[in-house]
Protein backbone atom coordinates (compact mmCIF):
# COMPACT_ATOMS: atom_id res chain seq x y z
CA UNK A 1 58.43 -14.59 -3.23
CA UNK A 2 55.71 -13.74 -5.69
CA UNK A 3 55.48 -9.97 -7.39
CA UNK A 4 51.99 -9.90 -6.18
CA UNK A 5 50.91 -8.04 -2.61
CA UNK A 6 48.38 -8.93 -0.52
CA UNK A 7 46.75 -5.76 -1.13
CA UNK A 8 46.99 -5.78 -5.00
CA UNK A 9 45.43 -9.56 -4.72
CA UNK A 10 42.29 -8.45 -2.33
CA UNK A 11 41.30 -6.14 -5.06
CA UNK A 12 41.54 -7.67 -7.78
CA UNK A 13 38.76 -10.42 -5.98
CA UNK A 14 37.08 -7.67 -5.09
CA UNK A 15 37.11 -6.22 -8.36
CA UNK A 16 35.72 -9.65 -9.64
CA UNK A 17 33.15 -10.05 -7.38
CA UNK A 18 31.93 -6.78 -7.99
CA UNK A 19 31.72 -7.53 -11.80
CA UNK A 20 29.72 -10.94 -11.14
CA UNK A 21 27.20 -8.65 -8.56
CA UNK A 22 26.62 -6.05 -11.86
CA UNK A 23 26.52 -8.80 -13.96
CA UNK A 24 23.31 -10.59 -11.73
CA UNK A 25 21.66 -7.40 -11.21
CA UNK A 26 21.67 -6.27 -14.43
CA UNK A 27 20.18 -9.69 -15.71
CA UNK A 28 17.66 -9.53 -12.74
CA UNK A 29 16.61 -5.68 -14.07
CA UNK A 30 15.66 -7.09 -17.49
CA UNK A 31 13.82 -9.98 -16.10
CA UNK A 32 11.87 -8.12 -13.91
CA UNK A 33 8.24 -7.16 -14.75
CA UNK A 34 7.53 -3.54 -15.71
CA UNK A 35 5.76 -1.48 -12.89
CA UNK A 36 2.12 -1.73 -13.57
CA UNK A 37 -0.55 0.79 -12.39
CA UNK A 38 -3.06 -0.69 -9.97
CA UNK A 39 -6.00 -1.75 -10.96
CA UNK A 40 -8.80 0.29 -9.89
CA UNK A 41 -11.36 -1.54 -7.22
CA UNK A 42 -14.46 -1.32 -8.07
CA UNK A 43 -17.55 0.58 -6.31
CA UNK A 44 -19.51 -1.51 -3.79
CA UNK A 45 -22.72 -0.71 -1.85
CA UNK A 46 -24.11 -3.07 0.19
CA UNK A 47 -25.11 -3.68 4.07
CA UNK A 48 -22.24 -5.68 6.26
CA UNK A 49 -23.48 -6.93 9.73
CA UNK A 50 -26.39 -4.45 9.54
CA UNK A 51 -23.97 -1.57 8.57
CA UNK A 52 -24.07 0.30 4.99
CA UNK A 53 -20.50 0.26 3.20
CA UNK A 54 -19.61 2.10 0.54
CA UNK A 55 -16.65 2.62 -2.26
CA UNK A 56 -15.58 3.69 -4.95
CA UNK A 57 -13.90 6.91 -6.81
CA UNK A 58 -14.16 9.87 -4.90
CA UNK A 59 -14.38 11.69 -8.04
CA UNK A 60 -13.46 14.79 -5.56
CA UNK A 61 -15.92 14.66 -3.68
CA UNK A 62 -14.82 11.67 -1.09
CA UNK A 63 -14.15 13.73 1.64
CA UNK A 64 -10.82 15.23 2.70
CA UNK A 65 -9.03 12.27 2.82
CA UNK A 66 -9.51 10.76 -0.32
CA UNK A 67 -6.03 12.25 -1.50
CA UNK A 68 -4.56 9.34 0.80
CA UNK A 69 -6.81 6.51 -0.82
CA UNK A 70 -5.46 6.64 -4.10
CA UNK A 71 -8.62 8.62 -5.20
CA UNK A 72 -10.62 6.45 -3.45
CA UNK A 73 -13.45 6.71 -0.91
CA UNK A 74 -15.28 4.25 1.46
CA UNK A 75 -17.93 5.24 3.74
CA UNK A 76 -19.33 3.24 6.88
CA UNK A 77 -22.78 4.43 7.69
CA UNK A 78 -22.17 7.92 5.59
CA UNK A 79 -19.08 8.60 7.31
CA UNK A 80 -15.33 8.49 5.74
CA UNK A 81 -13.57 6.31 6.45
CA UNK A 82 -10.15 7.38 6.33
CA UNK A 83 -8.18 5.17 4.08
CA UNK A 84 -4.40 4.93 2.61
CA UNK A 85 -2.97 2.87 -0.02
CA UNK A 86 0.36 1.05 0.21
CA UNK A 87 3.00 0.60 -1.79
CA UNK A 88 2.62 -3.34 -2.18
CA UNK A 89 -1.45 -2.59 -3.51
CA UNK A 90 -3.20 -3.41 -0.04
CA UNK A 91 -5.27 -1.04 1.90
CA UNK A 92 -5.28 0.22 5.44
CA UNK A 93 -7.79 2.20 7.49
CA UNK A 94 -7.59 4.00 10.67
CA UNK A 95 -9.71 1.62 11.76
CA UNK A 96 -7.31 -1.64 11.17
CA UNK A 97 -4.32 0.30 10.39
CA UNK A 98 -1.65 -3.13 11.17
CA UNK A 99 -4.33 -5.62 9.27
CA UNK A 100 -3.63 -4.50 5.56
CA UNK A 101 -6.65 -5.80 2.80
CA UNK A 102 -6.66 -7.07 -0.65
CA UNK A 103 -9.59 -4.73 -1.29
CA UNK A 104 -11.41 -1.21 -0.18
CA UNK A 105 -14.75 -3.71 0.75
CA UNK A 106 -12.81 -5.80 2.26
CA UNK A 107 -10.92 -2.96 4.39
CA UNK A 108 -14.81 -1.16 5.03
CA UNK A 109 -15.73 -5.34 6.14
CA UNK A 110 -12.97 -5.50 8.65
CA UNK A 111 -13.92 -1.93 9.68
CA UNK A 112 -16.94 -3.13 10.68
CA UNK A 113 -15.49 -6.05 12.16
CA UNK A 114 -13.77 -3.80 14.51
CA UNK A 115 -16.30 -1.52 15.41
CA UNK A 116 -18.33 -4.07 16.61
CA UNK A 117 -21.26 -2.02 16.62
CA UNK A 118 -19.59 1.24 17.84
CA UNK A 119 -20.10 4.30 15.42
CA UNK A 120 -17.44 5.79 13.57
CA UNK A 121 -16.27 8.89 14.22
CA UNK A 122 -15.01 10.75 11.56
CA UNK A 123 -11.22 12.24 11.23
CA UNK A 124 -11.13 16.06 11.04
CA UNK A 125 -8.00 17.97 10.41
CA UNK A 126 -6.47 19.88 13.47
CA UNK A 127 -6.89 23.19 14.04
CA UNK A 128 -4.26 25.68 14.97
């Protein structure tokens, strides 16, 4: 009978398969790209389906949302539209909040889209 046990065997494979898993993921962390800020959209004004939309910095003044747009605002008609920024880069709206955009114009587009000719009606925070 060999000097080696069952349980001495399973880890020393596990041993070596977790020195091959270190070994991949510490190759795959110097390949991978350095984060990146995102590149800032740029403003837009223009009229969409007979609606005016609006972007760009909110250069704190964009409302009381623009904390969640990445210090961005977008406005429908001269109202906020309240708008977040993921993780990934795309934008989201209250509006089309499961339809992530490329873009804040083409987030206010879809807005409109969606509205379908209905006004917005601005967020306000709750009140206690």
């Amino acid at each position: 009978m060999s000097g080696i046990t069952r349980r001495q065997a399973i880890g020393a494979a596990s041993a070596a398969a977790g020195a091959v898993v270190v070994g991949v993921s510490a190759a795959h962390a110097s390949a991978a790209p350095r984060a990146t800020r995102p590149v800032e959209p740029a403003s837009f004004d223009e009229v969409y389906l007979g609606r005016r939309i609006q972007g760009g910095p909110a250069g704190g003044h964009g409302g009381h949302h623009a904390d969640h747009g990445g210090g961005y605002s977008v406005r429908v008609d001269g109202d906020e539209l309240h708008i977040m920024r993921n993780a990934d880069g795309t934008w989201i709206s209250v509006i089309n909040h499961y339809d992530p955009q490329a873009t804040p114009r083409a987030l206010a587009r879809a807005a409109v889209d969606d509205l379908q000719g209905a006004a917005l009606v601005p967020l306000v925070p709750a009140t206690r």
